[in-house]
Protein backbone atom coordinates (compact mmCIF):
# COMPACT_ATOMS: atom_id res chain seq x y z
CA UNK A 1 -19.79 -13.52 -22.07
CA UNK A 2 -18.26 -11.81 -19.75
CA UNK A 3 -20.01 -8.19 -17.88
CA UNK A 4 -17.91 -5.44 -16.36
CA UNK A 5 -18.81 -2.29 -14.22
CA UNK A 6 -16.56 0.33 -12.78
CA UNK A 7 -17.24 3.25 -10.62
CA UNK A 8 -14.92 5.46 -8.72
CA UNK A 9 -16.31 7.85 -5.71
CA UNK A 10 -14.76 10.74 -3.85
CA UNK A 11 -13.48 9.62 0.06
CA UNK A 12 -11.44 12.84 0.78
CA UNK A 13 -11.84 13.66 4.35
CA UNK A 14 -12.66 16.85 6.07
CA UNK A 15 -9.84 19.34 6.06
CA UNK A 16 -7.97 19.55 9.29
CA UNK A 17 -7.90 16.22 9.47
CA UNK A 18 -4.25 14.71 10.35
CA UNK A 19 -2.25 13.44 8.45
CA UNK A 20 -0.87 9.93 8.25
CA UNK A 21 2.71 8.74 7.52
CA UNK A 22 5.31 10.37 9.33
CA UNK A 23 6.45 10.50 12.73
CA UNK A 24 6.27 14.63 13.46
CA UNK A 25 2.06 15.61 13.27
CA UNK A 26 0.90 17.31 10.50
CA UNK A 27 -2.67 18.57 9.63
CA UNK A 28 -3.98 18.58 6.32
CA UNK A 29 -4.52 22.46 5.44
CA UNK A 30 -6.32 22.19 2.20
CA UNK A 31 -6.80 20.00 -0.72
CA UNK A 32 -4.71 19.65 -3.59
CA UNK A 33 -6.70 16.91 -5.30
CA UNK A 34 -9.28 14.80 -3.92
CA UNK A 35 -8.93 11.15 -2.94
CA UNK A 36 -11.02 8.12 -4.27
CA UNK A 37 -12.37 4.46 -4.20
CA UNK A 38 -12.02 2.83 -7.34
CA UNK A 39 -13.83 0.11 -8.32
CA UNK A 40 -14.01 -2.84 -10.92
CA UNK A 41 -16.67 -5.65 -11.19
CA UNK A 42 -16.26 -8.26 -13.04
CA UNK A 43 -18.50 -11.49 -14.16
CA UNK A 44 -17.74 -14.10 -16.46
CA UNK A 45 -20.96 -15.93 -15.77
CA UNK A 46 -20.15 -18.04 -13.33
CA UNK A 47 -17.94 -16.12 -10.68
CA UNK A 48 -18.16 -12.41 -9.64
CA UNK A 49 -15.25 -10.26 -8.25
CA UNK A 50 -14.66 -7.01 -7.65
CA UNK A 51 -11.18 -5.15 -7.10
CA UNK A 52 -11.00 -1.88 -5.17
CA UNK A 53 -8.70 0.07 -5.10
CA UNK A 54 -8.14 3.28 -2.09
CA UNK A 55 -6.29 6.29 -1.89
CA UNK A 56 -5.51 5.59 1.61
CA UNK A 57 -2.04 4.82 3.57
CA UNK A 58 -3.88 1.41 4.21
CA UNK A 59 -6.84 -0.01 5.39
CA UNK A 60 -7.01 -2.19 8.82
CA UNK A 61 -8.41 -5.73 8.09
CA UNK A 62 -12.19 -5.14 10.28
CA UNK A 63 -13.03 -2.52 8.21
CA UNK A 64 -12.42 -4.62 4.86
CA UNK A 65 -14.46 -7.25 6.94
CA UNK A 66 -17.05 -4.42 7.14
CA UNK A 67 -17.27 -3.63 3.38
CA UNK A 68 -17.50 -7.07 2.31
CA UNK A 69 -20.12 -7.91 4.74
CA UNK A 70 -21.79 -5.22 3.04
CA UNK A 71 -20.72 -5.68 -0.62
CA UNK A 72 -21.89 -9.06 -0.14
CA UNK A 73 -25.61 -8.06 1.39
CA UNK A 74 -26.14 -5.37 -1.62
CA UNK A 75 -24.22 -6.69 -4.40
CA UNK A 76 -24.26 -10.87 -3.49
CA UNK A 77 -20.60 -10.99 -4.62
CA UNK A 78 -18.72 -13.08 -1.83
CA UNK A 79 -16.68 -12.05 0.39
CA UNK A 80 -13.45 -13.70 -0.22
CA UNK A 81 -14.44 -12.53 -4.15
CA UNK A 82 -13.46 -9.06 -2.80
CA UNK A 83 -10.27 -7.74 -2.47
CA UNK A 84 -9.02 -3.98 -1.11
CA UNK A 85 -6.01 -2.18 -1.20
CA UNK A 86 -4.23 1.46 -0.66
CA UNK A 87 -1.83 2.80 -2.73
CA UNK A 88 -0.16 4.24 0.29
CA UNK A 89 -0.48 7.49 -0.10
CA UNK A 90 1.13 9.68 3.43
CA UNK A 91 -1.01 12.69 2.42
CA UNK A 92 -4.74 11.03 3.24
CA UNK A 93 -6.05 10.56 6.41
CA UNK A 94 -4.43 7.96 9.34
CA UNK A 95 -6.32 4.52 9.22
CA UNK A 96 -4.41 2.72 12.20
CA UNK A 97 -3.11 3.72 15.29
CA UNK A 98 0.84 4.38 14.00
CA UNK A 99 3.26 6.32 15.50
CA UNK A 100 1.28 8.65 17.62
CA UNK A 101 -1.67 8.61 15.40
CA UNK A 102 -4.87 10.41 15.51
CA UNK A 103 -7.39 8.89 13.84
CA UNK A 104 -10.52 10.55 12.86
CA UNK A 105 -13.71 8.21 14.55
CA UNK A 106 -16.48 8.96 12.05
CA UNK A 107 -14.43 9.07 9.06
CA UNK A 108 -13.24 5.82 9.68
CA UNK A 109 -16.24 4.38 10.35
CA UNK A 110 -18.24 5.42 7.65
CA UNK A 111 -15.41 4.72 5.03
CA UNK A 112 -16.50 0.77 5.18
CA UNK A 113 -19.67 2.47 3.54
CA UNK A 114 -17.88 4.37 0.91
CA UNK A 115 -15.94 0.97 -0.40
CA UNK A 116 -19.38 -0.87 -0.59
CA UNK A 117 -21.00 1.81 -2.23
CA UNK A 118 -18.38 2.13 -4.46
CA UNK A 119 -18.69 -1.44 -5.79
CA UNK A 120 -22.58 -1.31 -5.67
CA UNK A 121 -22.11 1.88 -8.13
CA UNK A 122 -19.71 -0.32 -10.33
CA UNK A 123 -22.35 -3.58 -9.99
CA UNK A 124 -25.47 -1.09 -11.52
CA UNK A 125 -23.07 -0.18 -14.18
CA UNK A 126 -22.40 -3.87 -15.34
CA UNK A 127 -22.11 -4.41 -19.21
CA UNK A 128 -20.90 -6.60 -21.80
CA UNK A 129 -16.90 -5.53 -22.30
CA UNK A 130 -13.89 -7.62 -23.38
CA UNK A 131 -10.56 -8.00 -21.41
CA UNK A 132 -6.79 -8.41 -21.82
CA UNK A 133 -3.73 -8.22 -20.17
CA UNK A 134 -0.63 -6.38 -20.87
CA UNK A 135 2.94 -6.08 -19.35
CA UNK A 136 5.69 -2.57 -19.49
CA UNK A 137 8.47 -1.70 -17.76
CA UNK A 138 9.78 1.31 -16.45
CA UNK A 139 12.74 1.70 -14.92
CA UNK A 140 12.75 5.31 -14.20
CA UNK A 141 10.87 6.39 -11.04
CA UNK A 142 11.88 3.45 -8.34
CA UNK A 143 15.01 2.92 -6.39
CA UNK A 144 15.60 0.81 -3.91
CA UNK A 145 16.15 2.65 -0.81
CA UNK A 146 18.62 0.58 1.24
CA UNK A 147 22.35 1.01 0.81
CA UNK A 148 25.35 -0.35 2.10
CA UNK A 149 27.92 2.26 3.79
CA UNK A 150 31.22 2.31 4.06
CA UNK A 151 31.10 2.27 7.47
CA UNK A 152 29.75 -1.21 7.37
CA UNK A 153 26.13 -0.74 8.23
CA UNK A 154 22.88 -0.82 5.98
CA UNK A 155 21.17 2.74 5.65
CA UNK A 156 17.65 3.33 4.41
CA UNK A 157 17.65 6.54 2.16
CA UNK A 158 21.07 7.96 3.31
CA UNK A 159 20.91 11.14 1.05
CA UNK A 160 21.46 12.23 -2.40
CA UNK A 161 24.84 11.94 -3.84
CA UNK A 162 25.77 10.22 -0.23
CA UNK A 163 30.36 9.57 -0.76
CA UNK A 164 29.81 6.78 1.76
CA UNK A 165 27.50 4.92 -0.23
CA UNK A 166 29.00 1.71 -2.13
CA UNK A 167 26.27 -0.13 -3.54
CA UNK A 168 22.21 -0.69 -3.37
CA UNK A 169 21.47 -3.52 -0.87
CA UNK A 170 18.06 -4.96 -3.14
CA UNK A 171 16.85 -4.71 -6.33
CA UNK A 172 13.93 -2.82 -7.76
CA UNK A 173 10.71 -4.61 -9.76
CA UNK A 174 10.68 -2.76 -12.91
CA UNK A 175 7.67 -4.77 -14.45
CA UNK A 176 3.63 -2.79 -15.20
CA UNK A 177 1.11 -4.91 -15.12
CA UNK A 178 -2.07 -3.47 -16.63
CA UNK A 179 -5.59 -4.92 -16.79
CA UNK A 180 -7.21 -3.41 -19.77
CA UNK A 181 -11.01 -3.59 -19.58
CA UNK A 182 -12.91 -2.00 -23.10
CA UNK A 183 -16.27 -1.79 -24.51
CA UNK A 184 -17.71 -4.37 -27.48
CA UNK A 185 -17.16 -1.33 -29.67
CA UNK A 186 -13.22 -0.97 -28.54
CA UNK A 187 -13.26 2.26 -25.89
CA UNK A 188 -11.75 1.89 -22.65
CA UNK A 189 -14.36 1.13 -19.82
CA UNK A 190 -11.20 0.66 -16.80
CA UNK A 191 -7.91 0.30 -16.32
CA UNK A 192 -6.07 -1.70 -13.69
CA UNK A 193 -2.36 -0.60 -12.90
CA UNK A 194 0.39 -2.57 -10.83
CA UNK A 195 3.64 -0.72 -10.27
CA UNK A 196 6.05 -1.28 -7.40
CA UNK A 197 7.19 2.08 -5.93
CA UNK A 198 6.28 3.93 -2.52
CA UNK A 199 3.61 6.74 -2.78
CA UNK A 200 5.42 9.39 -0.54
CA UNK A 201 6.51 11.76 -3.12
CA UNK A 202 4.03 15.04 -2.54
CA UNK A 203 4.59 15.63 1.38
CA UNK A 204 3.29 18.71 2.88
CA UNK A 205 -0.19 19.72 4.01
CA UNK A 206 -2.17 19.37 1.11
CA UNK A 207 -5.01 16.66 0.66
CA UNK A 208 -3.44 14.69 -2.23
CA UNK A 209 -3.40 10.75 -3.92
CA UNK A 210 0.14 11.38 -4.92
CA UNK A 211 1.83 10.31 -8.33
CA UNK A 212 -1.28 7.61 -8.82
CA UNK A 213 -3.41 10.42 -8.44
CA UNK A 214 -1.66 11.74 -11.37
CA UNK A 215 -2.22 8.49 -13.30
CA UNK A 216 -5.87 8.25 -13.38
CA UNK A 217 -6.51 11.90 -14.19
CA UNK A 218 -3.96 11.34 -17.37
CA UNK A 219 -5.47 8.12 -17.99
CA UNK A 220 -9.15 10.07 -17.95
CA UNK A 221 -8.24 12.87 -20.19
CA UNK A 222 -6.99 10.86 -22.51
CA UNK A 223 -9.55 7.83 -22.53
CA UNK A 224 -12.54 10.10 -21.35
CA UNK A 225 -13.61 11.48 -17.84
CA UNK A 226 -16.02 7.92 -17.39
CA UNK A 227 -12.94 5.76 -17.74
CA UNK A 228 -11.68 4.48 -13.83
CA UNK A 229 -8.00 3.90 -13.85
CA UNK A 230 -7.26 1.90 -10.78
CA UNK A 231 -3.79 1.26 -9.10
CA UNK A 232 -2.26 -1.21 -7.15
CA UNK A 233 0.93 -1.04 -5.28
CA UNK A 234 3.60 -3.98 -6.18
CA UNK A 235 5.94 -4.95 -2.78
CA UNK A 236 7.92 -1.90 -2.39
CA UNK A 237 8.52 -2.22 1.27
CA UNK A 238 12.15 -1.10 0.01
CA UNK A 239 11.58 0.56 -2.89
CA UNK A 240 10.57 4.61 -3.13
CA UNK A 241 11.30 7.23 -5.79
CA UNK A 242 14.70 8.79 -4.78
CA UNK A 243 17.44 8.29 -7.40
CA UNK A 244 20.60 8.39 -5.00
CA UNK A 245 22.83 9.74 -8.35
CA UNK A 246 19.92 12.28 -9.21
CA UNK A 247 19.03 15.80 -8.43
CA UNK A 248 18.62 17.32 -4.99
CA UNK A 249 15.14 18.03 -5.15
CA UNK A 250 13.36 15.12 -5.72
CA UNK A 251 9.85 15.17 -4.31
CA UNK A 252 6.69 17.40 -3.75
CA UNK A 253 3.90 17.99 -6.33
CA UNK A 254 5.91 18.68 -9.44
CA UNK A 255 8.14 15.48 -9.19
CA UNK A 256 4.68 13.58 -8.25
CA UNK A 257 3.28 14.87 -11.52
CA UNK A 258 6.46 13.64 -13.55
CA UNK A 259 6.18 10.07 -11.99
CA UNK A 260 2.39 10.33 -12.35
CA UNK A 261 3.14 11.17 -16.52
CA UNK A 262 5.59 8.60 -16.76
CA UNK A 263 3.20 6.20 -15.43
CA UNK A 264 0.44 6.88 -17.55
CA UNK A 265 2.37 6.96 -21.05
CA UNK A 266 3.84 3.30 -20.16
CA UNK A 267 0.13 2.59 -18.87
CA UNK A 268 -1.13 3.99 -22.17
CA UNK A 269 1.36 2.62 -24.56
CA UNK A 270 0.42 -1.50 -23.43
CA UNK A 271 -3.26 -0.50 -23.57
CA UNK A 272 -2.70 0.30 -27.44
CA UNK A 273 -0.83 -2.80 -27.60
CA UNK A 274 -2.71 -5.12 -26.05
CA UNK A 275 -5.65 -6.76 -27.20
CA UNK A 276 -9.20 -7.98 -25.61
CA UNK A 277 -11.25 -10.54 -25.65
CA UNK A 278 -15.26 -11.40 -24.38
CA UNK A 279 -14.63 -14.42 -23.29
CA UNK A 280 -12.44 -15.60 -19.87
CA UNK A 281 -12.40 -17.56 -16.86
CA UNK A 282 -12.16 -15.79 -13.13
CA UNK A 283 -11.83 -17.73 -10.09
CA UNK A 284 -10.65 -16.43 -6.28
CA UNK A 285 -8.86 -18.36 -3.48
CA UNK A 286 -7.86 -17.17 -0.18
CA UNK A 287 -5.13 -18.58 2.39
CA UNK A 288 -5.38 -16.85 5.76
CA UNK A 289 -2.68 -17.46 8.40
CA UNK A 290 -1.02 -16.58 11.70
CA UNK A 291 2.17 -14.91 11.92
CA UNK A 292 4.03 -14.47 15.28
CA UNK A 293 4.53 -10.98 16.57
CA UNK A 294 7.99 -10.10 17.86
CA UNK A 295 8.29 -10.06 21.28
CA UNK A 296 10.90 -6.77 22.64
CA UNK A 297 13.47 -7.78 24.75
CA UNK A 298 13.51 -7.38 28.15
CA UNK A 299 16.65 -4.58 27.18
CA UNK A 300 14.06 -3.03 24.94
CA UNK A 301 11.59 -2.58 27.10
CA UNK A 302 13.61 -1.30 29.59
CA UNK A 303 14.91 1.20 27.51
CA UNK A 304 11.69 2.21 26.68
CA UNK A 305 10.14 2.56 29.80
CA UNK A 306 13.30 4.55 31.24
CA UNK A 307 12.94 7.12 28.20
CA UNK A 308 9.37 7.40 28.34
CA UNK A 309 9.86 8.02 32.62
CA UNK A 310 12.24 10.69 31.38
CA UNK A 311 10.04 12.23 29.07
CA UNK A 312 7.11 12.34 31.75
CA UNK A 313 9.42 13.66 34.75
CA UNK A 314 10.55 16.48 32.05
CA UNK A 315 6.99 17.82 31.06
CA UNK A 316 6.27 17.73 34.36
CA UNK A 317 9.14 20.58 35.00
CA UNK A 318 8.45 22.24 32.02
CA UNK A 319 5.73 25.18 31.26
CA UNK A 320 2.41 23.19 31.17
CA UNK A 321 1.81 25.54 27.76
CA UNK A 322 4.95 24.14 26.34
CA UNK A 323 5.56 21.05 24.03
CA UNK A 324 7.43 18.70 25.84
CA UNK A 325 8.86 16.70 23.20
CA UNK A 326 10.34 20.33 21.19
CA UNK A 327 11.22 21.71 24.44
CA UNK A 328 13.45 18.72 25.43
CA UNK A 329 14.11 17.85 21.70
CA UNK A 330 18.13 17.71 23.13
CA UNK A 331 18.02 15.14 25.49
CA UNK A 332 14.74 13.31 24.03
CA UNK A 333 15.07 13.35 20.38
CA UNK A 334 11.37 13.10 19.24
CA UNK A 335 11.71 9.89 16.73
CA UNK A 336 13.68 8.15 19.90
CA UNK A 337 10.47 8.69 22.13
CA UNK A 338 7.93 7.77 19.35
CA UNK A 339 10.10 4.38 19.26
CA UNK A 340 10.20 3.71 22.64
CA UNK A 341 6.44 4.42 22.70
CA UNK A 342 5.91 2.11 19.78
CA UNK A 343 8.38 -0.57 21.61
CA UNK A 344 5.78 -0.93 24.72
CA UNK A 345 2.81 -0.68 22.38
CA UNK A 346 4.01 -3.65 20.55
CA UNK A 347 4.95 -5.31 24.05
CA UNK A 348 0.87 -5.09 24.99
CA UNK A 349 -0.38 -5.91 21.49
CA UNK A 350 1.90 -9.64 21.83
CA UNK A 351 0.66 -9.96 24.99
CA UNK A 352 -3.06 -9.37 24.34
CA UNK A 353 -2.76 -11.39 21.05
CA UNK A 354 0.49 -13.14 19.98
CA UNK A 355 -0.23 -13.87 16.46
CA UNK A 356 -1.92 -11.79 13.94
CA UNK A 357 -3.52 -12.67 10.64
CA UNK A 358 -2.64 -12.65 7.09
CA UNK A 359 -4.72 -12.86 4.48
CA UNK A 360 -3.48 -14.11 0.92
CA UNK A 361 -5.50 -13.51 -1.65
CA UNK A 362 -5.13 -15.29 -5.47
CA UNK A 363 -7.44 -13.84 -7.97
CA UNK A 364 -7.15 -15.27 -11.52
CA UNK A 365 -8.40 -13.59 -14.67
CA UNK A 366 -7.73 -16.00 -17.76
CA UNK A 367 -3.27 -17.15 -17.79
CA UNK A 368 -3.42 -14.41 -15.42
CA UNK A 369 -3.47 -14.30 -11.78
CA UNK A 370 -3.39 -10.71 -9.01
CA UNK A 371 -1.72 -12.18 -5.51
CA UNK A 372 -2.45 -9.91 -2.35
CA UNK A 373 -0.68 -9.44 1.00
CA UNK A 374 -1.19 -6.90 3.91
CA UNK A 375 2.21 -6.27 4.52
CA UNK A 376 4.41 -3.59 3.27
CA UNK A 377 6.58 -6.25 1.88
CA UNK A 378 10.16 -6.33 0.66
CA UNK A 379 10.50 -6.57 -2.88
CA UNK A 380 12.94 -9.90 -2.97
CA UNK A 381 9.67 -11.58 -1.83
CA UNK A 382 7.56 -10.34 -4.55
CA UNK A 383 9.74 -11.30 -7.22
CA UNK A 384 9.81 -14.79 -5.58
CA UNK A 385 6.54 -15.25 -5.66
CA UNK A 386 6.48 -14.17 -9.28
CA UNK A 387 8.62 -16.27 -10.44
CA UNK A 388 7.00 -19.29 -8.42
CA UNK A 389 3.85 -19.02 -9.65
CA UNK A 390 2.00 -21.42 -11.52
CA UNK A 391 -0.12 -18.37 -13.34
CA UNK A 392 1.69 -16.10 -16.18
CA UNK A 393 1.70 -12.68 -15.48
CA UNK A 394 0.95 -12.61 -12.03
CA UNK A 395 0.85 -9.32 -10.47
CA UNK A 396 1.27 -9.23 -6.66
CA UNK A 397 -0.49 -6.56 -4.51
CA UNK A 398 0.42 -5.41 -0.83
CA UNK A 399 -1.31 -3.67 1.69
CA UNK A 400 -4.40 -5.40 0.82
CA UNK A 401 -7.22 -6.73 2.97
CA UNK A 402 -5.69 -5.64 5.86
CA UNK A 403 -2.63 -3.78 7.44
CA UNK A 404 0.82 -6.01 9.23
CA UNK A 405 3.47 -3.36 9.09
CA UNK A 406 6.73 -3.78 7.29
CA UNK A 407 7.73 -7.24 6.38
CA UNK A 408 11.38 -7.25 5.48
CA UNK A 409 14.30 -10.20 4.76
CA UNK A 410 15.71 -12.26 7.03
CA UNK A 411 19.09 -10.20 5.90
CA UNK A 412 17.75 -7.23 6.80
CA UNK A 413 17.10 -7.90 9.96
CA UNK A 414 20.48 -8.36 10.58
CA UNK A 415 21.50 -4.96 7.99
CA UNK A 416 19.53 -3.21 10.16
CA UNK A 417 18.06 0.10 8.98
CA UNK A 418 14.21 2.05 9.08
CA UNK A 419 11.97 -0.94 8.18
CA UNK A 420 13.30 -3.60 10.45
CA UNK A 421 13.11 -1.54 13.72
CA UNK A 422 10.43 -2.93 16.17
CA UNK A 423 7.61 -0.64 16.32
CA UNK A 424 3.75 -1.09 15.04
CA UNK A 425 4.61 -0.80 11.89
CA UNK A 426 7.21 -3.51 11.90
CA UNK A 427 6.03 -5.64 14.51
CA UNK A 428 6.35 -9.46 12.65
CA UNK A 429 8.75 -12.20 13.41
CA UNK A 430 11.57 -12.26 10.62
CA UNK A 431 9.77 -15.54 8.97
CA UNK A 432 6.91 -13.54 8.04
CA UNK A 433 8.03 -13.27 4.54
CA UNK A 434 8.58 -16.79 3.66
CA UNK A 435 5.48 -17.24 5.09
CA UNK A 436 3.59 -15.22 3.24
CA UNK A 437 5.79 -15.98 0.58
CA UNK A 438 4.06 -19.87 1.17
CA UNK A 439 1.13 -18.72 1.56
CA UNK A 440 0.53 -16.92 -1.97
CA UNK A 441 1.38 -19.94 -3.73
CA UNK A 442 -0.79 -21.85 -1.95
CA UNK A 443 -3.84 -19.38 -2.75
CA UNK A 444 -2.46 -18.99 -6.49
CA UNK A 445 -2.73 -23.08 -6.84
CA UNK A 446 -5.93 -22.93 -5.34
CA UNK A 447 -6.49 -20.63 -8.05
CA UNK A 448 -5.80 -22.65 -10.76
């Protein structure tokens, strides 16, 4: 018979704390709506899991490490049992050191805490329920963000109602997988959401968990405010929310609301549909590997460290109570010197460790199967491994258990654009996604 416990808990940090996800500095000056941890338990007797879901931009792989170690010590569900992810949100706190971050110490290392305790409030809550699994589509609210130009190159978001564009350079995953988890007597206890779309729609200053914020608020009023409505980002590496042939304005609370609303009424329409049952198998498998890190080029670095000598030799001139990046924002454009900062970062990090990990995660519940990666990975791959694996649905979920950076095609690479360019955030060799790509079917048959 299978048992099921959910809890969600608040993790919204202090305001004034920075904010994470672009490259100019921003601190948060308020809260718009708080951020949580999510949580689902589930036991069919014979193996425990427990899916967590963050409102973070991601989470680095020791501190998921952390809150297994402790999940494991309170709760005595094992570690590779436990699986973490962000929905990406870029108006929560910074988790890694990105593109001139500036992380806040104790937050960070008391949010390993928050995810156990999380799950530990979602174990004490454990009760019979039934489970099924349901599949929508929506086709509104995610674009794929790289174009081709008539000028021959590959542009990543290259404006609204751009002449110059031809055509779309990917395709989108239009697919919602939901994990519907109900009472004996037929009310919803939890819902599990998988949707592939970016979560940088609200922008600003405000505290806020974005368009999935949205979703489990909806999902609450309607279902009741003890129902935990969890969401999972798909591989949207190239995929975000800006229709190219739409409206200028196209971002910011009120079009986070709309996608938020959309979301929820598909979410809610496959929960009516979809039946439950008390009885189901779960089993987890893990693959971890080690994927190369890109080493710059001797012309890289060296453009690097000339702009960065620039930069220094310039705010030494300057007015010591000036910004030096605004006051020589004409010769040093400020995304130029966060690159070329990002170019020698990457340099030490291969040096000091060549390789980095990746963890693949298969988690099957019944026909079903969730397949995790820590990469913000290009959609292409995620439909592969969809359509490879031996499980039907199986919903695959990135930025989980860890944090790699941007994993795009081996085309891209060569299109150029944003999510190719060597920096921290897209540090991987250009095999990384067919090996990860590997890897997930290995854990998913391991899964079996």
């Amino acid at each position: 018979m299978l048992q099921a416990g959910a809890a969600q808990a608040v993790i919204t940090p202090p305001v004034g704390t920075p904010l994470a996800g672009y490259f100019e500095p921003r601190k948060s000056t308020g809260i718009h709506d708080d951020l949580f941890a999510r949580a689902l338990v589930l036991d069919d007797g014979r193996t425990r899991l427990a899916l967590v879901s963050c409102d973070l931009i991601c989470i680095p792989r020791p501190l998921v490490e952390a809150a297994r170690a402790c999940i494991s010590d309170e709760c005595g569900i094992a570690p590779d049992h436990v699986m973490v992810c962000c929905s990406h949100i870029h108006t929560g706190p910074y988790t890694e050191d990105l593109f001139g971050s500036d992380r806040n110490a104790r937050y960070l290392e008391a949010l390993p805490d928050y995810i156990a305790g999380t799950v530990w409030a979602a174990w004490n809550r454990m009760e019979e329920a039934r489970i099924g699994i349901g599949i929508g589509e929506i086709r509104s609210i995610a674009f794929n963000r790289r174009f081709r130009m008539k000028d021959g190159t590959v542009r990543t978001n290259p404006g609204i109602g751009n002449p110059d564009i031809i055509e779309t350079a990917g395709p989108i995953d239009p697919e919602l997988g939901v994990i519907k988890v109900a009472r004996p007597d037929g009310t919803l206890r939890a819902v599990w959401v998988n949707y592939t779309v970016h979560t940088d729609v609200v922008g600003g200053t405000l505290l806020s968990g974005d368009y999935p914020g949205v979703l489990a608020r909806c999902i609450q009023a309607q279902y009741g405010p003890e129902t935990v409505a969890l969401f999972a980002n798909g591989a949207c590496g190239d995929i975000n929310h800006i229709n190219i042939a739409g409206p200028k304005a196209q971002g910011g609370l009120p079009h986070a609301a709309w996608m938020g609303r959309i979301l929820a009424a598909e979410t809610m329409k496959v929960l009516e549909a979809t039946s439950t049952h008390p009885e189901v198998s779960l089993k987890a498998a893990r693959t971890v590997i080690s994927v190369p890190i890109r080493r710059p080029t001797e012309e890289q670095l060296a453009w690097a460290r000339n702009l960065t000598a620039k930069v220094e030799k310039q705010a030494g001139q300057a007015d010591p109570a000036a910004d030096p990046y605004s006051a020589q924002a004409d010769a040093v454009p400020l995304i130029e010197m966060v690159y070329a900062e990002e170019t020698l970062a990457v340099a030490r990090q291969q040096a000091a460790r060549p390789e980095e990990p990746v963890e693949a995660q298969a988690i099957r519940i019944g026909d079903a199967a969730i397949v995790t990666n820590p990469a913000e990975l290009f959609v292409e791959f995620g439909l592969t491994i969809k359509s490879a694996s031996p499980h039907r649905p199986t919903f695959v979920v990135e930025l989980a258990n860890g944090i790699v950076g941007y994993v795009p095609t081996d085309r891209a690479f060569d299109e150029g654009g944003y999510e190719p360019r060597l920096a921290r955030s897209s540090k991987l060799v250009p095999e990384a996604g067919d090996m990860i790509v590997k890897a997930s079917l290995e854990a998913l048959e391991r899964a079996l």
